[in-house]
PDB file of N, CA and C in Angstrom:
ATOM      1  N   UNK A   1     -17.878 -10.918 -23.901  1.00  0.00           N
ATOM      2  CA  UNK A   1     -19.097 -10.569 -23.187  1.00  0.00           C
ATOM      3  C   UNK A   1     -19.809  -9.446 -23.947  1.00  0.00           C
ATOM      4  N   UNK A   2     -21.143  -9.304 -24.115  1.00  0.00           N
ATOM      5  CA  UNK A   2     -22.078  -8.710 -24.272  1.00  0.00           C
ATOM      6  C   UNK A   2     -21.698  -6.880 -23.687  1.00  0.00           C
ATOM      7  N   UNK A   3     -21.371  -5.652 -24.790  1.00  0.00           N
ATOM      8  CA  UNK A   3     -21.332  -4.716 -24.666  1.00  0.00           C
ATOM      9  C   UNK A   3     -22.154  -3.964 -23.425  1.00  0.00           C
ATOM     10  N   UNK A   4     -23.448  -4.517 -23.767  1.00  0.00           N
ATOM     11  CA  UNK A   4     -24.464  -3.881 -23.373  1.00  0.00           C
ATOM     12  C   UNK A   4     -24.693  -4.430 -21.033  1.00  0.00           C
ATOM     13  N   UNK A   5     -24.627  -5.583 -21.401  1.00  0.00           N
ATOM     14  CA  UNK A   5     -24.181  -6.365 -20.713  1.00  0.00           C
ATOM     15  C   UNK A   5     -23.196  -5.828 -19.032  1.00  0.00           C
ATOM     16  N   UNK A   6     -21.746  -5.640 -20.180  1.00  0.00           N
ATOM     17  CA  UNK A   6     -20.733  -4.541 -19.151  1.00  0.00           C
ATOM     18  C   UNK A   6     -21.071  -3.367 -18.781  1.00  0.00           C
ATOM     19  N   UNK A   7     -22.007  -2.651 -19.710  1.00  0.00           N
ATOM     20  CA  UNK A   7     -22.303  -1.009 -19.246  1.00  0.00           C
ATOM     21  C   UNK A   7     -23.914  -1.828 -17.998  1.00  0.00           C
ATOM     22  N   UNK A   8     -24.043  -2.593 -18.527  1.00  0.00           N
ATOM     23  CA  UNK A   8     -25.312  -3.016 -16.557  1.00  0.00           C
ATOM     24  C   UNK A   8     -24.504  -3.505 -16.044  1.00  0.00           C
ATOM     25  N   UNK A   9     -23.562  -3.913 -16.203  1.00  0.00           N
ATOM     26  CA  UNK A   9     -22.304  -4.613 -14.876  1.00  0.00           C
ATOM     27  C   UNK A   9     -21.831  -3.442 -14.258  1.00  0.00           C
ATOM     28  N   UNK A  10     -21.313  -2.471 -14.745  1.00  0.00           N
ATOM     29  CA  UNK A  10     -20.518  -1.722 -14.602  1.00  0.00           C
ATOM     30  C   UNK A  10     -22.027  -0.381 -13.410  1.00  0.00           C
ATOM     31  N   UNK A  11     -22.955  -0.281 -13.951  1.00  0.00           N
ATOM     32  CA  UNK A  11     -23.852   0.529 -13.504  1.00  0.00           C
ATOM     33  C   UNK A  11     -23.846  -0.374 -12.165  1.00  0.00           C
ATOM     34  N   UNK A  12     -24.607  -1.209 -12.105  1.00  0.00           N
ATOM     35  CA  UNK A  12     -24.824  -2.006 -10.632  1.00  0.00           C
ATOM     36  C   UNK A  12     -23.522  -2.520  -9.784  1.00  0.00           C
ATOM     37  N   UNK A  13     -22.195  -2.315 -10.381  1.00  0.00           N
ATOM     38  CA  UNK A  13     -21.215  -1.915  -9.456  1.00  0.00           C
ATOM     39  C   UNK A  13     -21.143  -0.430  -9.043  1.00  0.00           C
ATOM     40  N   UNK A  14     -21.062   0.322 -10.318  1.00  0.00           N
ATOM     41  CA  UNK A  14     -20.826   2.277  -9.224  1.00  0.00           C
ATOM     42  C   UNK A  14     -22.406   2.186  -8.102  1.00  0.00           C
ATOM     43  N   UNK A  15     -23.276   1.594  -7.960  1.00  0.00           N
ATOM     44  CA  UNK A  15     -24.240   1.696  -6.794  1.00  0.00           C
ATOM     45  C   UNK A  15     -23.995   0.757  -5.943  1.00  0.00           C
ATOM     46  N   UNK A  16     -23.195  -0.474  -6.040  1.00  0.00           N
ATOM     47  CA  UNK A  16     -23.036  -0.898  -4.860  1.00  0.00           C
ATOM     48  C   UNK A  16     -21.366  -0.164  -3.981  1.00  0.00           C
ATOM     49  N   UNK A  17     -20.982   0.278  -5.191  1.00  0.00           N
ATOM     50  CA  UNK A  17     -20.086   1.446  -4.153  1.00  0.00           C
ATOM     51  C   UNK A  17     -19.861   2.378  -3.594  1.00  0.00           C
ATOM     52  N   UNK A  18     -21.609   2.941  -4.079  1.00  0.00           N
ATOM     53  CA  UNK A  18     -22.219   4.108  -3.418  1.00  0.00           C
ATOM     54  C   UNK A  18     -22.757   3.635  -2.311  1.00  0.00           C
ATOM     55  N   UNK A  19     -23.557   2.515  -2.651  1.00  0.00           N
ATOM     56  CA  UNK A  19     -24.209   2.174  -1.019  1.00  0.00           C
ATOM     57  C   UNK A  19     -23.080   1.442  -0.192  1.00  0.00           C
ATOM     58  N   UNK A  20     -21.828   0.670  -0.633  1.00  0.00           N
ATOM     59  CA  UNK A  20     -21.381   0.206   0.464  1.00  0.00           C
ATOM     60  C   UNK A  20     -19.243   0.584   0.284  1.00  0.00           C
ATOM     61  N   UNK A  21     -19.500   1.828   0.776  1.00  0.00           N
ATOM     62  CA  UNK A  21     -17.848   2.445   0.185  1.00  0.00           C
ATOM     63  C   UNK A  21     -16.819   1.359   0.729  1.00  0.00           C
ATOM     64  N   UNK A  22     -17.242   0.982   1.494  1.00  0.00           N
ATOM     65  CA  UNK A  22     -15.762   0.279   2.571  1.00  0.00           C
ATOM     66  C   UNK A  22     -15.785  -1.065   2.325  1.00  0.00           C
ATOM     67  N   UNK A  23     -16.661  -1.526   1.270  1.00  0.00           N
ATOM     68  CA  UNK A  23     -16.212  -2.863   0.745  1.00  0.00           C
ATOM     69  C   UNK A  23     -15.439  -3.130  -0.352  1.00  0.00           C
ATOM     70  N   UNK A  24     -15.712  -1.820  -1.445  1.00  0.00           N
ATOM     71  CA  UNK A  24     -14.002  -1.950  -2.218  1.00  0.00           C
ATOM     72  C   UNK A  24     -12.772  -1.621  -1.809  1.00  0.00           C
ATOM     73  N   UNK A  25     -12.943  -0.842  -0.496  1.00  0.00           N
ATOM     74  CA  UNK A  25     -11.811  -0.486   0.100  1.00  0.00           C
ATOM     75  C   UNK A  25     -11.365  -1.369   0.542  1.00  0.00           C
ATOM     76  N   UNK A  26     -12.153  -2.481   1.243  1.00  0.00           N
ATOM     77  CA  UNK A  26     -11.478  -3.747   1.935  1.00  0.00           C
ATOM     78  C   UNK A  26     -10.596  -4.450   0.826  1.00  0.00           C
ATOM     79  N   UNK A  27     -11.626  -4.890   0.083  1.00  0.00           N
ATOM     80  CA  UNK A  27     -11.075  -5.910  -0.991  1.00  0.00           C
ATOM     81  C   UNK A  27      -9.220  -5.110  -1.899  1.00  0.00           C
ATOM     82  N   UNK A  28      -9.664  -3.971  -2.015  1.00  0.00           N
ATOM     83  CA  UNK A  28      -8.481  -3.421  -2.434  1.00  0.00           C
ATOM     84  C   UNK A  28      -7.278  -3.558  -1.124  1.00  0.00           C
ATOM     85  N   UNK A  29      -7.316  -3.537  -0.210  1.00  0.00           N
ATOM     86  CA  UNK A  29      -6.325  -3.387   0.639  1.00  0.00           C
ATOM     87  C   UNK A  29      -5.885  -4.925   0.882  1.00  0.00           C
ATOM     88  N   UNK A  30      -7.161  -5.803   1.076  1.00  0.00           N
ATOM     89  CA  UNK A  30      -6.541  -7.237   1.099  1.00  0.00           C
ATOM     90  C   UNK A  30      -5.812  -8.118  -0.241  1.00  0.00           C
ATOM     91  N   UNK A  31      -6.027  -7.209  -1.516  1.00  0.00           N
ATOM     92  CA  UNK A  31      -5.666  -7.859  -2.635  1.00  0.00           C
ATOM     93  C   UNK A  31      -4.171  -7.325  -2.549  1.00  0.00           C
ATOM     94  N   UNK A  32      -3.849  -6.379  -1.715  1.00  0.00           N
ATOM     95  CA  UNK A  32      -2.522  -6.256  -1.586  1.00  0.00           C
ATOM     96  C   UNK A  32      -1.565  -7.060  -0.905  1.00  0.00           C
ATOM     97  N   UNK A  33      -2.529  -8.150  -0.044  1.00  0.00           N
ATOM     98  CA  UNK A  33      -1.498  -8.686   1.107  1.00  0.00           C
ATOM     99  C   UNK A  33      -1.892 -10.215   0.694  1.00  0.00           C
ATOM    100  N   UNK A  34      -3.031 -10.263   0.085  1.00  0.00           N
ATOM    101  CA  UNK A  34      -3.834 -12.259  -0.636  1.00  0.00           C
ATOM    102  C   UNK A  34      -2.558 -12.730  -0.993  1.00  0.00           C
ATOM    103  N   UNK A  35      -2.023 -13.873  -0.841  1.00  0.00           N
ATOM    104  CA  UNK A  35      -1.297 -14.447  -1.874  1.00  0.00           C
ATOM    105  C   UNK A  35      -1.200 -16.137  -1.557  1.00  0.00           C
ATOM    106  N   UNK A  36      -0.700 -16.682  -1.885  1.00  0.00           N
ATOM    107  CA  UNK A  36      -0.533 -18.448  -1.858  1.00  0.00           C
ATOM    108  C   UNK A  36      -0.023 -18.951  -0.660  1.00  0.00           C
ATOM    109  N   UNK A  37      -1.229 -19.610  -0.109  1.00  0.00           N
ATOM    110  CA  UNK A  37      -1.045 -20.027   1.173  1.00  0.00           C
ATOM    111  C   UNK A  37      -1.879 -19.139   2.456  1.00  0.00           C
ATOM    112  N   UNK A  38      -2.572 -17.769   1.755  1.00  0.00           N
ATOM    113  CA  UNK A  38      -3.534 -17.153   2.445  1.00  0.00           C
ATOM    114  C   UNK A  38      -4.687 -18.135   2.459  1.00  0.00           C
ATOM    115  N   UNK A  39      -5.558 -17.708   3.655  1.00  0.00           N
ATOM    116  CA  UNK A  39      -7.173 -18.226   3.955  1.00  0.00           C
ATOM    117  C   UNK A  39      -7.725 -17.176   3.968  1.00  0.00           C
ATOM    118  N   UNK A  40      -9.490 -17.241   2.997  1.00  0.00           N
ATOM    119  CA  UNK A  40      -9.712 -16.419   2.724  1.00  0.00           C
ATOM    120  C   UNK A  40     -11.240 -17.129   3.326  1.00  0.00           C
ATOM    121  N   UNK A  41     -11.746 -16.021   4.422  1.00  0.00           N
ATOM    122  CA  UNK A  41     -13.044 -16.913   5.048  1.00  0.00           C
ATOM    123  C   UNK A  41     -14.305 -15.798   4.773  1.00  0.00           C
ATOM    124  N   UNK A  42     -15.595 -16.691   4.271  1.00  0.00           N
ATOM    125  CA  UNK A  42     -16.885 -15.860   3.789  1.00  0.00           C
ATOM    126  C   UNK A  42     -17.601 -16.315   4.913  1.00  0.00           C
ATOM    127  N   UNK A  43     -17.915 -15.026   5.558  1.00  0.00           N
ATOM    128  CA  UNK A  43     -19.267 -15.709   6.636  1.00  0.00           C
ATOM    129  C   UNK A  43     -20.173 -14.558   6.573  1.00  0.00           C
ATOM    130  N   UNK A  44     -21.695 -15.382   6.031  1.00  0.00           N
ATOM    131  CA  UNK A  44     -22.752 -14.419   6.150  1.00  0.00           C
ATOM    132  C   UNK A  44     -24.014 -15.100   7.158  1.00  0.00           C
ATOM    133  N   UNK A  45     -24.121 -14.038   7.713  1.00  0.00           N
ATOM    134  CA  UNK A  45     -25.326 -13.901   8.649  1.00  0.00           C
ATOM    135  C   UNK A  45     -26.741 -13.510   8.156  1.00  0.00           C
ATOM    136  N   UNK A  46     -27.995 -14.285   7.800  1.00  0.00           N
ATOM    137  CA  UNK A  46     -28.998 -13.932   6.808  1.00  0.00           C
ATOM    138  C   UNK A  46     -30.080 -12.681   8.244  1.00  0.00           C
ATOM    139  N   UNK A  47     -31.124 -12.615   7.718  1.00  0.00           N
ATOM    140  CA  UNK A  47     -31.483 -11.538   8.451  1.00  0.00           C
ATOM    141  C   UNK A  47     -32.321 -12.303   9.833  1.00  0.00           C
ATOM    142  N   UNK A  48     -32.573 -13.416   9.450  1.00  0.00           N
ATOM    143  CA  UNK A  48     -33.170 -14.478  10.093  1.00  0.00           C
ATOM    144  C   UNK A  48     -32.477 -15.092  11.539  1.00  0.00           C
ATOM    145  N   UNK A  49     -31.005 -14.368  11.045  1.00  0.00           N
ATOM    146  CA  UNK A  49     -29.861 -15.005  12.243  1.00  0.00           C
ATOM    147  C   UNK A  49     -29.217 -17.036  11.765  1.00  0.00           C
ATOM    148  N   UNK A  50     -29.424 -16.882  10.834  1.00  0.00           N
ATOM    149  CA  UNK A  50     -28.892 -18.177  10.532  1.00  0.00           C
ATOM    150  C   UNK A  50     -27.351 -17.632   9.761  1.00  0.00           C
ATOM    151  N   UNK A  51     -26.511 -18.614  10.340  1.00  0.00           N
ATOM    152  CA  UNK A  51     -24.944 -18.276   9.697  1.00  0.00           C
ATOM    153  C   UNK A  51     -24.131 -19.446   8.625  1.00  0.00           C
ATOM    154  N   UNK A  52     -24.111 -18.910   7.557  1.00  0.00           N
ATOM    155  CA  UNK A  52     -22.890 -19.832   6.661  1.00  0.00           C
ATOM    156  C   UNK A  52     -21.625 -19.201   6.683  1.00  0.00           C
ATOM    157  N   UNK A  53     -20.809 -20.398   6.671  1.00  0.00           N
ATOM    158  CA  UNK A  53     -19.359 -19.494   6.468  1.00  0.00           C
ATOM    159  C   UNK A  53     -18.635 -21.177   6.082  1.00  0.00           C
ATOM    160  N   UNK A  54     -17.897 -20.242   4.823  1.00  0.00           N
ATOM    161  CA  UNK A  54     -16.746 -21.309   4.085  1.00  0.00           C
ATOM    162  C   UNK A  54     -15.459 -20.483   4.364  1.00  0.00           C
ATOM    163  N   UNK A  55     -14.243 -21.134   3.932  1.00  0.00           N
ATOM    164  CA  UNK A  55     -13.118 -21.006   3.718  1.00  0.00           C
ATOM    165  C   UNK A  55     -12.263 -21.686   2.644  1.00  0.00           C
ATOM    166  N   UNK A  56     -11.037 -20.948   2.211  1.00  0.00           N
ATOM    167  CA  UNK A  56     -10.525 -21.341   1.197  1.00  0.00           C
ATOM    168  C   UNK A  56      -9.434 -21.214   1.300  1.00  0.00           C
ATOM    169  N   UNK A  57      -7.765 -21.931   1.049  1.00  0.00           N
ATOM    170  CA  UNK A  57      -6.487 -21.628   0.595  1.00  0.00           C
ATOM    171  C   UNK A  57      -6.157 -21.485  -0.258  1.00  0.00           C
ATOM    172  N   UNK A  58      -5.222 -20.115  -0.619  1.00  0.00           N
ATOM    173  CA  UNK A  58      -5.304 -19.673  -2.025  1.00  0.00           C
ATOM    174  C   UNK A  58      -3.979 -20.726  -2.115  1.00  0.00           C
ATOM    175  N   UNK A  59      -4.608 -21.122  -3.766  1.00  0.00           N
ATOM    176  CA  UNK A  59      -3.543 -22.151  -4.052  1.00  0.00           C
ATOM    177  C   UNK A  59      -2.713 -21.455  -5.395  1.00  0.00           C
ATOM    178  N   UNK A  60      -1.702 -22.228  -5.795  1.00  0.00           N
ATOM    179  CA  UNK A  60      -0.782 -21.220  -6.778  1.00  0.00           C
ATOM    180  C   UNK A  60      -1.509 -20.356  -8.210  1.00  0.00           C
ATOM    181  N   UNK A  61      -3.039 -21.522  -8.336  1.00  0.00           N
ATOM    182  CA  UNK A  61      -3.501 -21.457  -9.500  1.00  0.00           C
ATOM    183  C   UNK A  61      -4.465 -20.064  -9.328  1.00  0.00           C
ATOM    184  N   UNK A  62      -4.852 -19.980  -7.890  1.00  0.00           N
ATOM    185  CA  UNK A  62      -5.325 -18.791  -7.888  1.00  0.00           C
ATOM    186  C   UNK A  62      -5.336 -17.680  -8.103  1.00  0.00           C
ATOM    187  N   UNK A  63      -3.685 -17.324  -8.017  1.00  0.00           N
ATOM    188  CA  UNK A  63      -3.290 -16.406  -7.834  1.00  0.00           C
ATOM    189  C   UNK A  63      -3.612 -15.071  -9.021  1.00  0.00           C
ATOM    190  N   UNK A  64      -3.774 -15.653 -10.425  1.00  0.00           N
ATOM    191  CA  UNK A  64      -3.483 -14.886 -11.664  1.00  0.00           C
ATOM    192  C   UNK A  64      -5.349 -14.643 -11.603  1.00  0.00           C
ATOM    193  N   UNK A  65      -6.141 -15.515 -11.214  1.00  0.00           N
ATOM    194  CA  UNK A  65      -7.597 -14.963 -10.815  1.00  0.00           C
ATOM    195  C   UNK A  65      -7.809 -13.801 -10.017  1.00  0.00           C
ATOM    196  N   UNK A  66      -6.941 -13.723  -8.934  1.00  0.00           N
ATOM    197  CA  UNK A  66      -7.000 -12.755  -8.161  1.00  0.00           C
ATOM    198  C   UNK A  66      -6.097 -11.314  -7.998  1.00  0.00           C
ATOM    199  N   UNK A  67      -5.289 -11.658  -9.363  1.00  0.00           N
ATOM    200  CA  UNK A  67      -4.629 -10.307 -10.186  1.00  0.00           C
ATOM    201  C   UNK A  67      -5.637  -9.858 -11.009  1.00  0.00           C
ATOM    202  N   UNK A  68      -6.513 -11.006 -11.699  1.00  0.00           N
ATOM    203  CA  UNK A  68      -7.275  -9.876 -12.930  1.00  0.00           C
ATOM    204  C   UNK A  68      -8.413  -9.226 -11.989  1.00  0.00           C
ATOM    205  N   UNK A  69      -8.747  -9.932 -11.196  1.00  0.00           N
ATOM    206  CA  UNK A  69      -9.631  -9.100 -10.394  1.00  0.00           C
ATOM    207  C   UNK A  69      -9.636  -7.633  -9.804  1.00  0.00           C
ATOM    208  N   UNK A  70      -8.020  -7.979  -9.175  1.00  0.00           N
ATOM    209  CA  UNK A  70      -7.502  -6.514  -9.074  1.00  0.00           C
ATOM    210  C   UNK A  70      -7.099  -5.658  -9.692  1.00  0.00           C
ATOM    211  N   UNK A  71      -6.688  -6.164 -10.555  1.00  0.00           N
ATOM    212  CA  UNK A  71      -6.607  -4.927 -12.479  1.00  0.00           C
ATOM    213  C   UNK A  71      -7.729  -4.495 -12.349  1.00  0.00           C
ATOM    214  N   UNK A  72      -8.769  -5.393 -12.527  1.00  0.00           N
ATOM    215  CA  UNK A  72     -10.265  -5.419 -12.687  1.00  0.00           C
ATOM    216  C   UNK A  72     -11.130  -4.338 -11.733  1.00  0.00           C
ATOM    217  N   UNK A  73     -10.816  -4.145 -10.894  1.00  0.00           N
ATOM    218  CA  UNK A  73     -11.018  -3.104  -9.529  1.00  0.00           C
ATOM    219  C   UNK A  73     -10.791  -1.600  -9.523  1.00  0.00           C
ATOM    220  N   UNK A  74      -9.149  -2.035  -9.974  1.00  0.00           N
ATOM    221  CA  UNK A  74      -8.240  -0.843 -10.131  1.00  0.00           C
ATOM    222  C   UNK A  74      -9.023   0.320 -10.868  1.00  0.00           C
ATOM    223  N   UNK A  75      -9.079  -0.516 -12.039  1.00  0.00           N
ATOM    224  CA  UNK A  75     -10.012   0.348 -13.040  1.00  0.00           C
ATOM    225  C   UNK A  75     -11.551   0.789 -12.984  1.00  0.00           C
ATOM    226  N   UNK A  76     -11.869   0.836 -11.921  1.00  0.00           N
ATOM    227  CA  UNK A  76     -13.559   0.879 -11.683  1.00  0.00           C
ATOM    228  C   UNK A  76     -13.373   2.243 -10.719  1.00  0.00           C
TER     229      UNK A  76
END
């Protein structure tokens, strides 16, 4: 990936963890307990009041996605 690239990745993550502290906190606390055979459910509510929501079972292949992520975290 593009040097330049990671230092704007990296900027527009430290502000979304300024504006929203308790969402890396979530994700860090659930990456402790995620593992194979967890359901992992997204539901968003737009401002309009209309709702999507999926779900997913983490399957075995997931799992090493959702370690680098949390390396990936760790370090931020």
């Amino acid at each position: 990936m593009n040097p330049m690239a990671l230092m704007k990745m990296k900027g527009l993550f430290d502000r979304f963890k300024a504006n929203h502290p308790k969402v890396p906190m979530f994700f860090t606390a659930a990456s402790k307990v995620v593992g194979e055979g967890s359901i992992i459910e997204i539901n968003i509510t737009t401002a309009d009041g209309k709702n999507l929501c999926t779900n997913m079972k983490v399957l075995p292949e997931d799992i090493e996605l959702i370690n680098q992520l949390k390396d990936f975290a760790a370090k931020q």
